[in-house]
C-alpha atoms as a PDB file:
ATOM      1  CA  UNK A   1       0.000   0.000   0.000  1.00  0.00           C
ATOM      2  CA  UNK A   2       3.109   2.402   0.668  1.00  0.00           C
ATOM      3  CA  UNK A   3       3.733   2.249  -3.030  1.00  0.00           C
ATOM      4  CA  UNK A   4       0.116   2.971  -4.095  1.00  0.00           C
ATOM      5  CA  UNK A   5       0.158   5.855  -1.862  1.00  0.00           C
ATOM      6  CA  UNK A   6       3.454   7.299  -2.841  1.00  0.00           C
ATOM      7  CA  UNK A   7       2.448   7.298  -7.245  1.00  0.00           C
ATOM      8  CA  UNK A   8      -1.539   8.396  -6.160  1.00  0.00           C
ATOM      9  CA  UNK A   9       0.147  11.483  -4.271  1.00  0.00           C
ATOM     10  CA  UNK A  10       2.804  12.070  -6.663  1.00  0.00           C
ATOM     11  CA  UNK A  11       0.483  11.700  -9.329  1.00  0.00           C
ATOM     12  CA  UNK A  12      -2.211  14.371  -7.346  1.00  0.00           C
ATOM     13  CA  UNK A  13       0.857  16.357  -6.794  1.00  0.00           C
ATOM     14  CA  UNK A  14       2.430  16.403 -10.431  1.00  0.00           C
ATOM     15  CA  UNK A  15      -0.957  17.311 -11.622  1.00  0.00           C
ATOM     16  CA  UNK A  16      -2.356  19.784  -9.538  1.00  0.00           C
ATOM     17  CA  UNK A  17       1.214  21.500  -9.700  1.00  0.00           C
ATOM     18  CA  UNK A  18       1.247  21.359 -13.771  1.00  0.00           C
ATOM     19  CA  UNK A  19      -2.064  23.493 -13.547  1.00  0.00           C
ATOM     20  CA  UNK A  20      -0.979  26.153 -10.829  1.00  0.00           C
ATOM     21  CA  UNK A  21       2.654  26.268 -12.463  1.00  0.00           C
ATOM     22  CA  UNK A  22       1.027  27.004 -15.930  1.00  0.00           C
ATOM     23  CA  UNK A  23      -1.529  29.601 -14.770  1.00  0.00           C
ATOM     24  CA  UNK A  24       1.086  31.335 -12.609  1.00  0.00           C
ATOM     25  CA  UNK A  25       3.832  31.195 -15.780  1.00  0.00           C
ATOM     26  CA  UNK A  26       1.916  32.480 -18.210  1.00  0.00           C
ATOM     27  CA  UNK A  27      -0.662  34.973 -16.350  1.00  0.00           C
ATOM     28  CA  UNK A  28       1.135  37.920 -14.796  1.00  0.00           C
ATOM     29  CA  UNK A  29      -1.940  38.823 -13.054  1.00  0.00           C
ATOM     30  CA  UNK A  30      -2.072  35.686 -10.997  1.00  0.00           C
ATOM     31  CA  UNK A  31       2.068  35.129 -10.983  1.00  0.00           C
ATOM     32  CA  UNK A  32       2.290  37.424  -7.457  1.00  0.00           C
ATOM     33  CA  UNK A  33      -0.478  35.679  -5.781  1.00  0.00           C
ATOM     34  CA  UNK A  34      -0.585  32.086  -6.972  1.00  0.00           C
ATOM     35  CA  UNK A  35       3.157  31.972  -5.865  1.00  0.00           C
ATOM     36  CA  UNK A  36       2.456  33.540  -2.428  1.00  0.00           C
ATOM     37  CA  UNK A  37       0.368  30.827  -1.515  1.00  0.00           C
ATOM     38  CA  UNK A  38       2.325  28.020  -2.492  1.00  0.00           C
ATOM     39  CA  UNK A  39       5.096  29.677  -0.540  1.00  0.00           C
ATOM     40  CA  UNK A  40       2.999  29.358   2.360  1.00  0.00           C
ATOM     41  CA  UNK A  41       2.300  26.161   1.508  1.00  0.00           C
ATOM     42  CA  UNK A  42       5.916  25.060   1.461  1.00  0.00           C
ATOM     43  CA  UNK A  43       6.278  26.247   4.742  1.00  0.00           C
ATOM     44  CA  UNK A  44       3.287  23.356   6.178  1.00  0.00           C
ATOM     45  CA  UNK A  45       5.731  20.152   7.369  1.00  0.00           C
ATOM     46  CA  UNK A  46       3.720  16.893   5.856  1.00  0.00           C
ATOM     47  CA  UNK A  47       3.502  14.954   9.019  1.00  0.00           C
ATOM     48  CA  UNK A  48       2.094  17.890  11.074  1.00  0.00           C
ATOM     49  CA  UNK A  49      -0.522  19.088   8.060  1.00  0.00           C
ATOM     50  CA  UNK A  50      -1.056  14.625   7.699  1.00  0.00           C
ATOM     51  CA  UNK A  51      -1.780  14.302  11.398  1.00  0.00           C
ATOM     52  CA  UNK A  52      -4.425  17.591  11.563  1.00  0.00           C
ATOM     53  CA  UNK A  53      -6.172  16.270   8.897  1.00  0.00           C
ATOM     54  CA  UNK A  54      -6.520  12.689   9.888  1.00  0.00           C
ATOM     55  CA  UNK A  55      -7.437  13.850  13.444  1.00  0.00           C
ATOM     56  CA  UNK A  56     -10.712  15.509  11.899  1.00  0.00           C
ATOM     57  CA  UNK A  57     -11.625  13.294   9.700  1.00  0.00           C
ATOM     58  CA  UNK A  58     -10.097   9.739  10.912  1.00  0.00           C
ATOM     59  CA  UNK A  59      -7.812   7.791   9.220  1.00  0.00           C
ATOM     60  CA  UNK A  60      -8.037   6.125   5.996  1.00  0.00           C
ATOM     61  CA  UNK A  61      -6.344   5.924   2.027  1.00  0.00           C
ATOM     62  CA  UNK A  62      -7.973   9.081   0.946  1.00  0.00           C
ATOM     63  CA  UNK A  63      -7.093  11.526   3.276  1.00  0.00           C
ATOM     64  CA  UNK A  64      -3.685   9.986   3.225  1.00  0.00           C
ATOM     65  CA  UNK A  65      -2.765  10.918  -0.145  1.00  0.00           C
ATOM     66  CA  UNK A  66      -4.633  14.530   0.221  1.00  0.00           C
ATOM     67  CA  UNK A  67      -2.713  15.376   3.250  1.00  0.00           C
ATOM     68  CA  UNK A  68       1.277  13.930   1.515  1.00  0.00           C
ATOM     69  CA  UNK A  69      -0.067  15.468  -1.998  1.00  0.00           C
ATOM     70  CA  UNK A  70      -0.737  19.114  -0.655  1.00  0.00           C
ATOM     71  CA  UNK A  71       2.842  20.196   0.746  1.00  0.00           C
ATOM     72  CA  UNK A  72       4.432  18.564  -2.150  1.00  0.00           C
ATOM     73  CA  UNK A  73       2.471  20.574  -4.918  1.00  0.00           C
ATOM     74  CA  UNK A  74       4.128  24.059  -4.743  1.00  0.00           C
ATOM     75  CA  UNK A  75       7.469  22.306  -5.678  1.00  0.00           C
ATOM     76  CA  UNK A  76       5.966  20.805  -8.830  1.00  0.00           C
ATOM     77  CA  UNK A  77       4.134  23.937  -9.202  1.00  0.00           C
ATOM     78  CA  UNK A  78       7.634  26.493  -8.335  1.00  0.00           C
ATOM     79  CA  UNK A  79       9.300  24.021 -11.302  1.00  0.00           C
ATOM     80  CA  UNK A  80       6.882  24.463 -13.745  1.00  0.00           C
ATOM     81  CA  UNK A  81       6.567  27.704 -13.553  1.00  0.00           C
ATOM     82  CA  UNK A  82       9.908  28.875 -14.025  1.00  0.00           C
ATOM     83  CA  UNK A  83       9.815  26.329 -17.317  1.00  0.00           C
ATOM     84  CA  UNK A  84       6.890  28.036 -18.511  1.00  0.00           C
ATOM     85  CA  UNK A  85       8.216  31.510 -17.928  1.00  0.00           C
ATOM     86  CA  UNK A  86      11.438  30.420 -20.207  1.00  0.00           C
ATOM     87  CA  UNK A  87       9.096  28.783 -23.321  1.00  0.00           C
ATOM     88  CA  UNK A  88       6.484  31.448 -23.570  1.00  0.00           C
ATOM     89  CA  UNK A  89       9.374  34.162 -24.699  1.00  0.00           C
ATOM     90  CA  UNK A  90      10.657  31.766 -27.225  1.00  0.00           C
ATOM     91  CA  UNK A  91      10.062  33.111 -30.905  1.00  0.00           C
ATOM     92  CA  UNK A  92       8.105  30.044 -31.788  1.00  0.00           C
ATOM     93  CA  UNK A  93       5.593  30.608 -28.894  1.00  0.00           C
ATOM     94  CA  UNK A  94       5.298  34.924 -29.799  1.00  0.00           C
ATOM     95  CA  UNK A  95       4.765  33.461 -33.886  1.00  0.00           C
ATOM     96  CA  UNK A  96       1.867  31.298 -32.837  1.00  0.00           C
ATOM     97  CA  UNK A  97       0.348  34.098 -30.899  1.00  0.00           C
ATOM     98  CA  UNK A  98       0.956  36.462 -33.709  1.00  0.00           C
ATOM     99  CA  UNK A  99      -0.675  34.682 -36.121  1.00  0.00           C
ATOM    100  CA  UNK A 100      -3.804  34.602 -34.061  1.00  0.00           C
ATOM    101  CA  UNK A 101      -3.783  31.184 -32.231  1.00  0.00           C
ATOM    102  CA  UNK A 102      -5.650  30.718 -29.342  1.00  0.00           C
ATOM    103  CA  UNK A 103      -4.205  30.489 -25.997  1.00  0.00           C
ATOM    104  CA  UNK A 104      -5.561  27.269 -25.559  1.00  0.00           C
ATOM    105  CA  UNK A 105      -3.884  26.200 -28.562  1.00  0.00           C
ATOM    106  CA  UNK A 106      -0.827  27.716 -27.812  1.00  0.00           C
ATOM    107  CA  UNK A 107      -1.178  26.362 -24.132  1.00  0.00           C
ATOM    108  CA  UNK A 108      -1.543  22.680 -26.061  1.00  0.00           C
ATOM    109  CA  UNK A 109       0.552  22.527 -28.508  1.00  0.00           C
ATOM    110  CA  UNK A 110       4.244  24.563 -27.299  1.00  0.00           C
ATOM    111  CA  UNK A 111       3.478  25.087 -23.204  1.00  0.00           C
ATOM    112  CA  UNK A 112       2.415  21.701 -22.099  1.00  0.00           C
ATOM    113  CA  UNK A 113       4.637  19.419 -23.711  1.00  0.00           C
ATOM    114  CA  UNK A 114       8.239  21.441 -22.783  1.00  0.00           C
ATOM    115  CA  UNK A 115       6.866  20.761 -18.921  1.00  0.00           C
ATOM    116  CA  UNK A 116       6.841  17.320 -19.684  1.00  0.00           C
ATOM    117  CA  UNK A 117      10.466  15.826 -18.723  1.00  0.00           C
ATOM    118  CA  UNK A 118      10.730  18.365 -15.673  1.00  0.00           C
ATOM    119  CA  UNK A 119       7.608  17.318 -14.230  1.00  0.00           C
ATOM    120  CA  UNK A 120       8.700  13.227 -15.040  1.00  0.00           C
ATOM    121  CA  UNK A 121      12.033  14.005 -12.694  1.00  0.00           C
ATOM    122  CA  UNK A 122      10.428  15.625 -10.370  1.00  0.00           C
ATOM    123  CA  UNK A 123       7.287  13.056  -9.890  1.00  0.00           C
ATOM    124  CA  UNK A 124       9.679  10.515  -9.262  1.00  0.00           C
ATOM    125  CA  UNK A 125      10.948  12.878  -6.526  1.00  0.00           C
ATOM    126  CA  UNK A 126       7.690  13.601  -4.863  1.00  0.00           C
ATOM    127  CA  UNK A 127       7.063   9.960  -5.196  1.00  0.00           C
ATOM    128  CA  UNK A 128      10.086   8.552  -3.172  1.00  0.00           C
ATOM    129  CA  UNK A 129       9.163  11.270  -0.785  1.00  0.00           C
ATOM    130  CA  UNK A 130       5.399  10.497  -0.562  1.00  0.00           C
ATOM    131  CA  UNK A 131       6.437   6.601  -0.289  1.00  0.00           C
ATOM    132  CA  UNK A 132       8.677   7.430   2.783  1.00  0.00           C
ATOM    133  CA  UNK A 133       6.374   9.922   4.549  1.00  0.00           C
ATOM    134  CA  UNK A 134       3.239   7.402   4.443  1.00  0.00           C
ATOM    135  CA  UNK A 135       5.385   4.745   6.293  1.00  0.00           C
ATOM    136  CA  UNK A 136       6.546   7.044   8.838  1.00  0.00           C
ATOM    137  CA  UNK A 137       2.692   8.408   9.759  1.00  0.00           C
ATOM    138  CA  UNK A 138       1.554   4.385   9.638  1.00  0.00           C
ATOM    139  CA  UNK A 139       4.477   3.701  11.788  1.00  0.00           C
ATOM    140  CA  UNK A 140       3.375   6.546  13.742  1.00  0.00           C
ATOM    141  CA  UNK A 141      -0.294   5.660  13.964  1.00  0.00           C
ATOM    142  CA  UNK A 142      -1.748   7.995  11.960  1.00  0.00           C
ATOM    143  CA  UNK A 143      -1.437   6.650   8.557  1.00  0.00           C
ATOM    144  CA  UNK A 144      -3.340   4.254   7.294  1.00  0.00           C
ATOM    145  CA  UNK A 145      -5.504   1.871   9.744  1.00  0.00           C
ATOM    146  CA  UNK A 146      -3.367  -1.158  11.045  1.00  0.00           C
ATOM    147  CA  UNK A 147      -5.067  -3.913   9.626  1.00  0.00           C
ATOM    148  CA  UNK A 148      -4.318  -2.535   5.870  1.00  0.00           C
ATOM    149  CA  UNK A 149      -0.848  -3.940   5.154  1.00  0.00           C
ATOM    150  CA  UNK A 150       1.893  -1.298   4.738  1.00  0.00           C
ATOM    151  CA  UNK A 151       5.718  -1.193   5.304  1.00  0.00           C
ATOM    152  CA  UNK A 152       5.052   1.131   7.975  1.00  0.00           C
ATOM    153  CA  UNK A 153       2.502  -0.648   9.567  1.00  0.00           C
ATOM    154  CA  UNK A 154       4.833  -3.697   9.599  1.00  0.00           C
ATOM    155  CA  UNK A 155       7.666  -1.753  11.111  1.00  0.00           C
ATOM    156  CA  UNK A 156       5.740  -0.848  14.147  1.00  0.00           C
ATOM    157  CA  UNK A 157       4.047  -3.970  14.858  1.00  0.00           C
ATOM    158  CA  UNK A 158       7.377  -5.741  14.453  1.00  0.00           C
ATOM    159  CA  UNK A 159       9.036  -3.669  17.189  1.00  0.00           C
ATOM    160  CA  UNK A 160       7.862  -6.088  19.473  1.00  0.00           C
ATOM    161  CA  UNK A 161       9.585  -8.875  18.176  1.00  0.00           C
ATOM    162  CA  UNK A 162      12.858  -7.498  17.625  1.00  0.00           C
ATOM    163  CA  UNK A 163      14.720  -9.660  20.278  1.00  0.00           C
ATOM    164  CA  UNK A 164      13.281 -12.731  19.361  1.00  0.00           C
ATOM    165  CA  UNK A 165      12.679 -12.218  15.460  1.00  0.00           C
ATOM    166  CA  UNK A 166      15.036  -9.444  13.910  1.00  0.00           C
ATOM    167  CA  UNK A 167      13.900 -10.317  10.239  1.00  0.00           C
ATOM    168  CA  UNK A 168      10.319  -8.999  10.756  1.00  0.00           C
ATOM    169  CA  UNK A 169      11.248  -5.597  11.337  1.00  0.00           C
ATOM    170  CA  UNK A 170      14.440  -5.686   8.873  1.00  0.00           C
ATOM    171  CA  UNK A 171      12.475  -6.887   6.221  1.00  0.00           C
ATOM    172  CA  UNK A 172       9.973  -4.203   5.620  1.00  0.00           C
ATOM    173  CA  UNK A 173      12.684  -1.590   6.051  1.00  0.00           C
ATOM    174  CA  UNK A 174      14.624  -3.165   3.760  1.00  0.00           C
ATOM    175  CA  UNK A 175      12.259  -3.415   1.098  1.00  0.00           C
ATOM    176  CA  UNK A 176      10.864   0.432   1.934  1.00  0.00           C
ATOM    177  CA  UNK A 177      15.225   1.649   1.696  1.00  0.00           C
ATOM    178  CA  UNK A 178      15.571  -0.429  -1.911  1.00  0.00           C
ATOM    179  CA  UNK A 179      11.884   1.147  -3.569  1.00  0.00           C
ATOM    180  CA  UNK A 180      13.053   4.736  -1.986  1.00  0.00           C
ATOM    181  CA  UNK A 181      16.584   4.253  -3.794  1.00  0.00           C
ATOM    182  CA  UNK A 182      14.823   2.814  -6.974  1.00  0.00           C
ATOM    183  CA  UNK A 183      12.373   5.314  -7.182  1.00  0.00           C
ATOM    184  CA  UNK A 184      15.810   7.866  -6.880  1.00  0.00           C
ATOM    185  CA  UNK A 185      17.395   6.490  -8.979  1.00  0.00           C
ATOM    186  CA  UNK A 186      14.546   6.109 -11.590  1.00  0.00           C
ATOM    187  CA  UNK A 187      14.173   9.944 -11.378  1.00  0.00           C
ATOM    188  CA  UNK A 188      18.341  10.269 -11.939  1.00  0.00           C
ATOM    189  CA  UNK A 189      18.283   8.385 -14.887  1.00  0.00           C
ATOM    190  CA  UNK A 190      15.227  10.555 -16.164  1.00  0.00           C
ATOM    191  CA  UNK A 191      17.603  13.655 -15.573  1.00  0.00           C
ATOM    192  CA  UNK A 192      19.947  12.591 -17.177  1.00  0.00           C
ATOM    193  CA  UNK A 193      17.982  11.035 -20.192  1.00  0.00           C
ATOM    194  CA  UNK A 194      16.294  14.590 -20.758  1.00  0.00           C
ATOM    195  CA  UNK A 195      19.094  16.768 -20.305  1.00  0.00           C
ATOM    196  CA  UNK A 196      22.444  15.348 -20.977  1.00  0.00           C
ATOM    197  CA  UNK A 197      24.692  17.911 -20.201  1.00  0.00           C
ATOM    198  CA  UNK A 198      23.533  17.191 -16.522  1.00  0.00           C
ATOM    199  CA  UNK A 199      24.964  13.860 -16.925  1.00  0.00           C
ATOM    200  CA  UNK A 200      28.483  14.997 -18.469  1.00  0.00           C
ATOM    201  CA  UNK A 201      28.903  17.991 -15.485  1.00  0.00           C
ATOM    202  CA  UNK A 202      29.085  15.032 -12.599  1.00  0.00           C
END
């Protein structure tokens, strides 16, 4: 379940921050404000914003995701922004709109798709992120309900057995350390895949 939780909220995340990034990058009007708030959003630590939520509502899947998805948004939305605010001055972008395309078109067609290998990278950042903040609250208690298997979960009901039988709690940390580094590494390679020169700097 730790890995369904981590790509639903990186998935909520990615997508909700493609929309705010896009309004704020190409409206001026909204730039100031939209940014504002996701600043104050950045400022909300996951477990504490997690735990609030779950208090008033109880715990379960849903509110889960909601409460990891929120605080990682204004990244996404911060890193699509600033690509949107470098592709909309390009000369290709200022032809379409001078020969009368629609912003939606334009928006479609030249905006949208240059977001595309950022928002990949960082997905699979938010992801490994989401995937290690859901075990923590379940290990906590205030993740997901104990009798839904998940690596925190595990950990924390293995605690008691750690004299006797080590492998119960190893196991599940093992296997949450090896998807965190995948997922890491799955995002490195996507760097580097997308923008080479990364790759030749290090």
């Amino acid at each position: 379940i730790s890995l369904m939780v981590g790509l639903t909220s990186a998935a909520c995340a990615a997508l909700a921050g493609l929309l705010i990034g896009v309004i704020a990058g190409y409206s001026r009007s909204f730039d100031n404000v939209v940014m504002r708030v996701m600043d104050g959003l950045m400022s909300i630590p996951t477990i504490l914003l997690a735990i609030a939520l779950i208090s008033l509502t109880g715990p379960g899947i849903g509110i889960l995701i909601v409460a990891i998805a929120i605080p990682e948004t204004p990244a996404v939305a911060r890193l699509v922004r600033s690509v949107v605010l470098g592709v909309r001055e390009r000369p290709y972008v200022e032809a379409a709109l001078c020969g009368g395309a629609r912003l939606p078109k334009i928006l479609w067609r030249h905006i949208l798709p240059s977001t595309i290998p950022a928002l990949m990278v960082q997905g699979a950042t938010v992801c490994a992120s989401a995937i290690l903040t859901e075990a923590g609250l379940s290990f906590l208690g205030v993740g997901v309900p104990p009798e839904i298997p998940s690596w925190g979960n595990m950990i924390a009901s293995s605690r008691l057995y750690l004299a006797t039988a080590p492998l119960t709690i190893f196991a599940p940390g093992i296997c949450l350390a090896a998807t965190v580094l995948a997922v890491n590494l799955l995002g490195d390679g996507l760097r580097d895949m997308f923008d080479p020169r990364a790759k030749r700097r290090r």
